[in-house]
C-alpha atoms as a PDB file:
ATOM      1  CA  UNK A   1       0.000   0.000   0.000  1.00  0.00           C
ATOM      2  CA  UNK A   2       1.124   3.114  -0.755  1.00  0.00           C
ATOM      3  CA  UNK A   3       1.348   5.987   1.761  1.00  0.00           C
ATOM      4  CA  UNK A   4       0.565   9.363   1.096  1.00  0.00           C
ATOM      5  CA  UNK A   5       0.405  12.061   3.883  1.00  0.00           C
ATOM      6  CA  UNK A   6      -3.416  12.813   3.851  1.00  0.00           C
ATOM      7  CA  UNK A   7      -4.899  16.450   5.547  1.00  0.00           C
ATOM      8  CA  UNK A   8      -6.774  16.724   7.849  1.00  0.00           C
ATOM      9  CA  UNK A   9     -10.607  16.759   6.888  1.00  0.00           C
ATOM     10  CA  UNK A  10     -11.483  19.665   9.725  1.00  0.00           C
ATOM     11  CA  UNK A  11      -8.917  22.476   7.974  1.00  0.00           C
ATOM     12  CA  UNK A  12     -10.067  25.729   8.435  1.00  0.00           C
ATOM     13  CA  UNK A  13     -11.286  27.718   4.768  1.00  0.00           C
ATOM     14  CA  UNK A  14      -9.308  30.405   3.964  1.00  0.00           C
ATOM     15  CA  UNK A  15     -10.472  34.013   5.524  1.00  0.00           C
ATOM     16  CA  UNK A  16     -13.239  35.568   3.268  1.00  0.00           C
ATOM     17  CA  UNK A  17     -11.521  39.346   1.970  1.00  0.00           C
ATOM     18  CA  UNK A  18     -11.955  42.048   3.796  1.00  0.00           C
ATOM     19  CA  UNK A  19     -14.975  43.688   3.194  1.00  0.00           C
ATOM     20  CA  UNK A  20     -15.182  46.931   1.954  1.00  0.00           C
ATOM     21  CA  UNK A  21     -17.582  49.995   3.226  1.00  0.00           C
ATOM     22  CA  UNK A  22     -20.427  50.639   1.286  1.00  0.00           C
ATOM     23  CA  UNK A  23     -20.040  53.787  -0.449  1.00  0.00           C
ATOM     24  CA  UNK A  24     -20.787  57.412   1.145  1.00  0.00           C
ATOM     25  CA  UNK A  25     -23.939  58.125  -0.484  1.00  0.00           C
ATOM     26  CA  UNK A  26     -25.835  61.603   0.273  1.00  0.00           C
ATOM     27  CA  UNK A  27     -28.788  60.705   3.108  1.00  0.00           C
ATOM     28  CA  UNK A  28     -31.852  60.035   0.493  1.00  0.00           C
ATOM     29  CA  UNK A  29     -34.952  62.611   0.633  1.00  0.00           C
ATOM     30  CA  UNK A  30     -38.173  61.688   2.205  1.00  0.00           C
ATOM     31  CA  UNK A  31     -40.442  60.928  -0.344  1.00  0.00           C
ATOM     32  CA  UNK A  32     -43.717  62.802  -0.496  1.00  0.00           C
ATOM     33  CA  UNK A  33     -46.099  61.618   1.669  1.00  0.00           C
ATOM     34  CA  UNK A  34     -43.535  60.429   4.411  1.00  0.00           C
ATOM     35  CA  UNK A  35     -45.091  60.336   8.327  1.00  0.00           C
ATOM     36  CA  UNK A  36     -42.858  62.561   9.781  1.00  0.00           C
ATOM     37  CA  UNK A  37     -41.069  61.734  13.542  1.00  0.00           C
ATOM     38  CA  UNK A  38     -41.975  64.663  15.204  1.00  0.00           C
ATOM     39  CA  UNK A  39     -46.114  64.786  13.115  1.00  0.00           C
ATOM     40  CA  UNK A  40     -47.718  64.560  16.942  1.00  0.00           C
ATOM     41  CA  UNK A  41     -46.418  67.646  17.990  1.00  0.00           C
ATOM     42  CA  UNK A  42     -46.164  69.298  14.552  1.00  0.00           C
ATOM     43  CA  UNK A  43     -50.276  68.645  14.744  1.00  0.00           C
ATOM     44  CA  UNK A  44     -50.801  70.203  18.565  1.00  0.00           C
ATOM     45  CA  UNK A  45     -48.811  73.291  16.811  1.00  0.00           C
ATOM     46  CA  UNK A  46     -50.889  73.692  13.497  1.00  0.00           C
ATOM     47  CA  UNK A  47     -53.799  74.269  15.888  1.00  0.00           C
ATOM     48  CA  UNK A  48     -51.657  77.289  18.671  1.00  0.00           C
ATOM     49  CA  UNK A  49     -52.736  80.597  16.557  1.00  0.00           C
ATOM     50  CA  UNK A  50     -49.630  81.282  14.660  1.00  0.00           C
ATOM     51  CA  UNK A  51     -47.473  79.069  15.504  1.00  0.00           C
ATOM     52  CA  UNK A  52     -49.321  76.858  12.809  1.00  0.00           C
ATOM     53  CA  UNK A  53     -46.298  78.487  10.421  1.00  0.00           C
ATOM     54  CA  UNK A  54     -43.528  76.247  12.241  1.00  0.00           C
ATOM     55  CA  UNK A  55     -44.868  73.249  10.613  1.00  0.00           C
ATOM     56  CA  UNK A  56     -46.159  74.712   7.323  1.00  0.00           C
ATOM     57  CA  UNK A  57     -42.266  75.669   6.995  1.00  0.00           C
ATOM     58  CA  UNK A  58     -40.666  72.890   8.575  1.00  0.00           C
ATOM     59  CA  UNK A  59     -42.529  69.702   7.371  1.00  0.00           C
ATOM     60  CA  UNK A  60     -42.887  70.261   4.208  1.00  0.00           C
ATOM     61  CA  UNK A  61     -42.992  66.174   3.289  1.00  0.00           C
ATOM     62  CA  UNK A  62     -45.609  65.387   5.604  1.00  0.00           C
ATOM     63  CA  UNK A  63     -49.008  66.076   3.928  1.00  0.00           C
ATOM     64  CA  UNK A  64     -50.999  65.595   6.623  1.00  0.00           C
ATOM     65  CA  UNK A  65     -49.257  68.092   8.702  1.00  0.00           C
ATOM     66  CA  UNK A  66     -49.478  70.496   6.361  1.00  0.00           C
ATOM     67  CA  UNK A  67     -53.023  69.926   5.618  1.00  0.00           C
ATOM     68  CA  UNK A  68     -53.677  70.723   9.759  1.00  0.00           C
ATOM     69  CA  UNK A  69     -51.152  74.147   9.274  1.00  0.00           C
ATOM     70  CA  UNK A  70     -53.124  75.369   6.499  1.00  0.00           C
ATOM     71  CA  UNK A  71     -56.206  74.245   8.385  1.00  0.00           C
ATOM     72  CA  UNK A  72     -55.140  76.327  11.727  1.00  0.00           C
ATOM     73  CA  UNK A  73     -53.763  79.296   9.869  1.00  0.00           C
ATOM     74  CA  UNK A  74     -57.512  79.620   7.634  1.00  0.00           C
ATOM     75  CA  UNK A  75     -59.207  78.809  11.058  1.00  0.00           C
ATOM     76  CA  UNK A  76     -57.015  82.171  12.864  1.00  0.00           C
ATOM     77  CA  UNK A  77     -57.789  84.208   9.829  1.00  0.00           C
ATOM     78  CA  UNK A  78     -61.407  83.611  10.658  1.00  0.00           C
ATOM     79  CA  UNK A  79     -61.757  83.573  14.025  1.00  0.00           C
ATOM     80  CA  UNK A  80     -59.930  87.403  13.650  1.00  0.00           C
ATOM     81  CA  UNK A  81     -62.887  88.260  11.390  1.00  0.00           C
ATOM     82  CA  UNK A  82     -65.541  87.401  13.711  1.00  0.00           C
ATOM     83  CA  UNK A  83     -63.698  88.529  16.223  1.00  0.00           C
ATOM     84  CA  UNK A  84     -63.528  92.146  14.873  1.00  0.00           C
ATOM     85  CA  UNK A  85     -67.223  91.803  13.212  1.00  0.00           C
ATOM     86  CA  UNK A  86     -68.333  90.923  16.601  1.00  0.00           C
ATOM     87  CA  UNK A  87     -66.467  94.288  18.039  1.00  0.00           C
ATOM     88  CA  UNK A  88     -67.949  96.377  15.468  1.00  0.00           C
ATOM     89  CA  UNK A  89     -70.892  95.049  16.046  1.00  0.00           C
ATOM     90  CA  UNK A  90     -70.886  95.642  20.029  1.00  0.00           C
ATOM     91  CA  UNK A  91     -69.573  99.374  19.241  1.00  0.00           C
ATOM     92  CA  UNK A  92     -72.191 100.168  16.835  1.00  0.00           C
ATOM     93  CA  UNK A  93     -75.295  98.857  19.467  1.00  0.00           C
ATOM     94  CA  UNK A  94     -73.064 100.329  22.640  1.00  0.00           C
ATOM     95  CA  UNK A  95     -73.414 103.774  20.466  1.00  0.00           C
ATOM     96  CA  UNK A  96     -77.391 103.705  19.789  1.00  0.00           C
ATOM     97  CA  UNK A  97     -77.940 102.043  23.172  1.00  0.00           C
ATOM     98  CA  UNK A  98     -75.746 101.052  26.194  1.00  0.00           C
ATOM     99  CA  UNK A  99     -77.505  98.853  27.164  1.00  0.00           C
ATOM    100  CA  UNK A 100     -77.545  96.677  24.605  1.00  0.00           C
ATOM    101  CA  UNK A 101     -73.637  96.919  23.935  1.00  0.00           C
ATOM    102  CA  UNK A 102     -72.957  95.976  27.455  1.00  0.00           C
ATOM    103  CA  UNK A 103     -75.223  92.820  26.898  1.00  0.00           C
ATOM    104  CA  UNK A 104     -73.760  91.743  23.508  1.00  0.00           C
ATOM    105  CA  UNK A 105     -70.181  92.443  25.260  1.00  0.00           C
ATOM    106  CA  UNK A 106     -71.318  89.261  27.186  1.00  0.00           C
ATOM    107  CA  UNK A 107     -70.835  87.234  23.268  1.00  0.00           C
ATOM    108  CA  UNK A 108     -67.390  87.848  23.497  1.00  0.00           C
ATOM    109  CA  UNK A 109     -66.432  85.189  26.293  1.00  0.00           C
ATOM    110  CA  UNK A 110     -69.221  82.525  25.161  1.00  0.00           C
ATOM    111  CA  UNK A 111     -66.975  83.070  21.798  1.00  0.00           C
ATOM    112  CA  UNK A 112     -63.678  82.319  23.150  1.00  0.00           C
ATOM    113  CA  UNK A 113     -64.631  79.487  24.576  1.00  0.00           C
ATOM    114  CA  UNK A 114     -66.342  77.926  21.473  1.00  0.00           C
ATOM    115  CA  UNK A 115     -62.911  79.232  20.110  1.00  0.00           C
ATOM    116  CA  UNK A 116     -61.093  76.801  22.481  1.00  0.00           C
ATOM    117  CA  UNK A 117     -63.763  73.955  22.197  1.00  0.00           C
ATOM    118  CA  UNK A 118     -63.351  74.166  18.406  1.00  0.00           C
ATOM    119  CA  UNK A 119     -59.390  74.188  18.792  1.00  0.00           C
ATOM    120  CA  UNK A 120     -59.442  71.328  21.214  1.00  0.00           C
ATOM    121  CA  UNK A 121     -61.184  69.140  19.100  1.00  0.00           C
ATOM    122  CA  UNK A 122     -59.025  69.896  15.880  1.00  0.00           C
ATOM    123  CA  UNK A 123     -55.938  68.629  18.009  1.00  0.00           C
ATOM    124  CA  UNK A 124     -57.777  65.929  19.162  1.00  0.00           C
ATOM    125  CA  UNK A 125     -58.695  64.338  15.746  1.00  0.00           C
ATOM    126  CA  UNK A 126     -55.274  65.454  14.442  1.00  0.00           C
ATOM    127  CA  UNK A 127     -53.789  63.053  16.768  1.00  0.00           C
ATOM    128  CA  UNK A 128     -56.009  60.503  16.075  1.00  0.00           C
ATOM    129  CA  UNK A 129     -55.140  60.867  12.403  1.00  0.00           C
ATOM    130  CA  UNK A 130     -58.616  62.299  11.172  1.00  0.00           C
ATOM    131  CA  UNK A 131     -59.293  65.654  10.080  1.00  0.00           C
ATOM    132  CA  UNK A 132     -62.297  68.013  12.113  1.00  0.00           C
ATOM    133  CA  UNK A 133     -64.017  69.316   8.849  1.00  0.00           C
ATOM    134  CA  UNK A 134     -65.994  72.576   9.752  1.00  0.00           C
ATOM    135  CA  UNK A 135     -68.606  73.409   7.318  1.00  0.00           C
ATOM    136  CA  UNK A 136     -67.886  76.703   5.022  1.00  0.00           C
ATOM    137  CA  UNK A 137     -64.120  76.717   6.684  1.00  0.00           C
ATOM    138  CA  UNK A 138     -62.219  74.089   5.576  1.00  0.00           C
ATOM    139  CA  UNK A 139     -63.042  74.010   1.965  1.00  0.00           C
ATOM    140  CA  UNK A 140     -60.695  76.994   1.731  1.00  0.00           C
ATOM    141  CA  UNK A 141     -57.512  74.559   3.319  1.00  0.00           C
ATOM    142  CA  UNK A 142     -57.980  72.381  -0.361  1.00  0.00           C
ATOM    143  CA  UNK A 143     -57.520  75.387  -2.250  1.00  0.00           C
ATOM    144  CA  UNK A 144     -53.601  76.400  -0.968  1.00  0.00           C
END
């Protein structure tokens, strides 16, 4: 018989190469339509009076935020014109009769608060991922 040195069956495979880094590639855009990281709070901010521009400008990706910025921006616009109706209103009547100023001067709170309600329940549904559609109001949102 003739004997040949044999290896052993459990030698090791030689070492893979070194693997090299992917390339450096520039971080890739979110695409349109993208839920944003910070949307909850972006939402609760659409609805605070002017600060509804911080996430107009900022998230401009996120649809749904800006929906609710252009949605609290239009509803501030109003509310200022019924606001200032309402005053006008309240001078014109205090003028004629005092009396009846003073007791339309009583709107003004009973507004506020319907103000707040309103705003409350805009967040609210913004966080929930719906949208509060107020009749007459929000149609103007779709058209920016």
């Amino acid at each position: 018989m003739d004997e040949t040195p044999q290896t052993p069956n459990n030698a090791a495979p030689p070492p893979p190469p070194p693997a090299t880094p992917p390339p450096a590639s520039e971080p890739a855009a979110k695409p349109a339509g993208v839920v944003s990281d910070n949307r909850n709070i972006m939402i609760v901010l659409s609805y605070l009076g002017l600060l509804a521009l911080i996430p107009l400008l900022v998230e401009k990706d996120d649809s749904e935020v800006q929906w609710h910025a252009k949605h609290g921006l239009v509803l501030v616009v109003f509310e200022v014109v019924v606001f200032v109706c309402l005053q006008v209103v309240i001078m014109l009547l205090g003028a004629v009769s005092g009396g009846l100023g003073c007791i339309f001067g009583l709107l003004i709170p009973i507004f506020f608060i319907a103000v707040l309600i309103v705003h409350i329940l805009c967040i609210v549904k913004g966080l929930n991922g719906q949208r509060f559609m107020i009749p007459g109001i929000s149609e103007f949102t779709d058209r920016f």
